[in-house]
C-alpha atoms as a PDB file:
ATOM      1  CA  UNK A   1      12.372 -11.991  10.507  1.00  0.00           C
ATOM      2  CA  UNK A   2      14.292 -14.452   7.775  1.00  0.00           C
ATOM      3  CA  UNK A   3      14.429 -17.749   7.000  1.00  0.00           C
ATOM      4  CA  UNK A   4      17.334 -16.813   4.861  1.00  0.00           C
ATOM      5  CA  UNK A   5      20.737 -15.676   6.048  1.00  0.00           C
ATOM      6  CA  UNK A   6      21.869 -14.190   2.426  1.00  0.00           C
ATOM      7  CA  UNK A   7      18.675 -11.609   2.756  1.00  0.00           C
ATOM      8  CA  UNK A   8      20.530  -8.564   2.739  1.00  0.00           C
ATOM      9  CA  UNK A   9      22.532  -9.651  -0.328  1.00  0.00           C
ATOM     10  CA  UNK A  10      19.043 -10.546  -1.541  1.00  0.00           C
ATOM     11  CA  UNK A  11      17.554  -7.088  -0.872  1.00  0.00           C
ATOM     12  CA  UNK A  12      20.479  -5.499  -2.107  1.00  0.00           C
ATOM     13  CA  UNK A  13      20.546  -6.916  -5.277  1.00  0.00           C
ATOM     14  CA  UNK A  14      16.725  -7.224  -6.152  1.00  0.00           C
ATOM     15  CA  UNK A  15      15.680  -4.138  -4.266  1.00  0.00           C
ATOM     16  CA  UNK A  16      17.479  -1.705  -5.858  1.00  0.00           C
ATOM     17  CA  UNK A  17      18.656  -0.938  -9.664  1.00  0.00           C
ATOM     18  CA  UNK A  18      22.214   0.592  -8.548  1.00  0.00           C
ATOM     19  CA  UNK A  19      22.477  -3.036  -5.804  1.00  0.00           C
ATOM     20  CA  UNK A  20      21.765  -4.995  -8.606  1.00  0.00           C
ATOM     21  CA  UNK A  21      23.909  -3.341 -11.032  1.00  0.00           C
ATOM     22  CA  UNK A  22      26.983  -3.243  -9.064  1.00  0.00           C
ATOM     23  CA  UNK A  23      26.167  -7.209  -7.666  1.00  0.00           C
ATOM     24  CA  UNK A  24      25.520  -8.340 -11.252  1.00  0.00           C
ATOM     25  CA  UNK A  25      28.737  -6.122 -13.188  1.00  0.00           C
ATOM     26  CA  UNK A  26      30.708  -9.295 -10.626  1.00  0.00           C
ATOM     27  CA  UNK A  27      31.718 -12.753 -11.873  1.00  0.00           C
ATOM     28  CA  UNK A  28      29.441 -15.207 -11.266  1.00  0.00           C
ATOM     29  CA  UNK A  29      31.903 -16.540  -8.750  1.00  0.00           C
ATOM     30  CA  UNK A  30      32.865 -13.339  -7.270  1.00  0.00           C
ATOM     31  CA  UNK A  31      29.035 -13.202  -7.164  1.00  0.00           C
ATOM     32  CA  UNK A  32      28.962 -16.566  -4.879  1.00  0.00           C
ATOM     33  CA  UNK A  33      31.963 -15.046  -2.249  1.00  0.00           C
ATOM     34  CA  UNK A  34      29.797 -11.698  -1.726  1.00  0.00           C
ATOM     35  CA  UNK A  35      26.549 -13.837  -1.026  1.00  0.00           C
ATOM     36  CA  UNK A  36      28.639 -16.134   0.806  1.00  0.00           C
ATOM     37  CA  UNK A  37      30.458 -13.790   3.205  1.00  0.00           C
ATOM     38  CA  UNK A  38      27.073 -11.733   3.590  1.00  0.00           C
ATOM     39  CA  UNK A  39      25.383 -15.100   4.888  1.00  0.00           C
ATOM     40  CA  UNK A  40      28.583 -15.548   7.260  1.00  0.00           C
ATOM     41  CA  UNK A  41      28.328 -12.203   8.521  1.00  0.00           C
ATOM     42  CA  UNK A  42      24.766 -12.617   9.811  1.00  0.00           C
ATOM     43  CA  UNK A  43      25.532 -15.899  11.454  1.00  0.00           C
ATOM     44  CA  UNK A  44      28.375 -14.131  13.258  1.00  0.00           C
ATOM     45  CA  UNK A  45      26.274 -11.247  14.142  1.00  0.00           C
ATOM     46  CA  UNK A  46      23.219 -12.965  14.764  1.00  0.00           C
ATOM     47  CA  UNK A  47      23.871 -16.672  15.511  1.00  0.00           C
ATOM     48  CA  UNK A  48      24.236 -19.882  13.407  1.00  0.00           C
ATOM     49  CA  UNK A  49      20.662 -21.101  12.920  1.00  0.00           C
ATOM     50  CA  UNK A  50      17.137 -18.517  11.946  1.00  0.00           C
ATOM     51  CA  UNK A  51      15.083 -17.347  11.872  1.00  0.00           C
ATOM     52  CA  UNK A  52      17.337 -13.999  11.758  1.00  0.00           C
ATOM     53  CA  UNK A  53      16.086 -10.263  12.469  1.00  0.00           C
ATOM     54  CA  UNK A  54      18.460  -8.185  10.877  1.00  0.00           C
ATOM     55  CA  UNK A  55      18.017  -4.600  11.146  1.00  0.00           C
ATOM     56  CA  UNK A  56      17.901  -3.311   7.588  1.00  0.00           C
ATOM     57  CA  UNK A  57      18.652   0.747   7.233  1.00  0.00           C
ATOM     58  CA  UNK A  58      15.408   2.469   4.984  1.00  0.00           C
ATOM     59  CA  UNK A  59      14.871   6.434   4.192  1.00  0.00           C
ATOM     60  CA  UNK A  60      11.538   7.806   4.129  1.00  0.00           C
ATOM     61  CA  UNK A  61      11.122  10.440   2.118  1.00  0.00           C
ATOM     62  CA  UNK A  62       8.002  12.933   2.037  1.00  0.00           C
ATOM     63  CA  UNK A  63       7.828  16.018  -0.140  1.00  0.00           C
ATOM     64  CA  UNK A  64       5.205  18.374  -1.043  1.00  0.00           C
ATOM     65  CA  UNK A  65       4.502  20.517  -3.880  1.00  0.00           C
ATOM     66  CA  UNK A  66       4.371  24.096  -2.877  1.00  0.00           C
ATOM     67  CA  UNK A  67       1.106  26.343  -3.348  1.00  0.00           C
END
């Protein structure tokens, strides 16, 4: 659950180095329009007014090293 409706743009751009590479390479304005149409895409999806669960993809990764 979120209080904020820009969190994926938020976990996009401080949870990983390539999110916040691409996000930050933008304008400061084109920066606003991506955080604003992200926030406008949740209320769409998930209604007007949060707390919001949006599903967020994640890969789990295990590896061992072999004997």
């Amino acid at each position: 659950m979120t209080e904020f409706a820009d969190a994926p743009y938020r976990f996009f751009r401080e949870g990983t180095v390539r999110g916040r590479a691409l996000i930050e390479a933008q304008s400061a304005a084109d920066q606003a329009q991506i955080r604003d149409a992200v926030e406008q895409a949740v209320k769409s999806a998930h209604g007007p007014e949060g707390p919001w669960r949006i599903p967020l993809p994640s890969i789990v990764v295990v590896a061992r090293k072999p004997a």
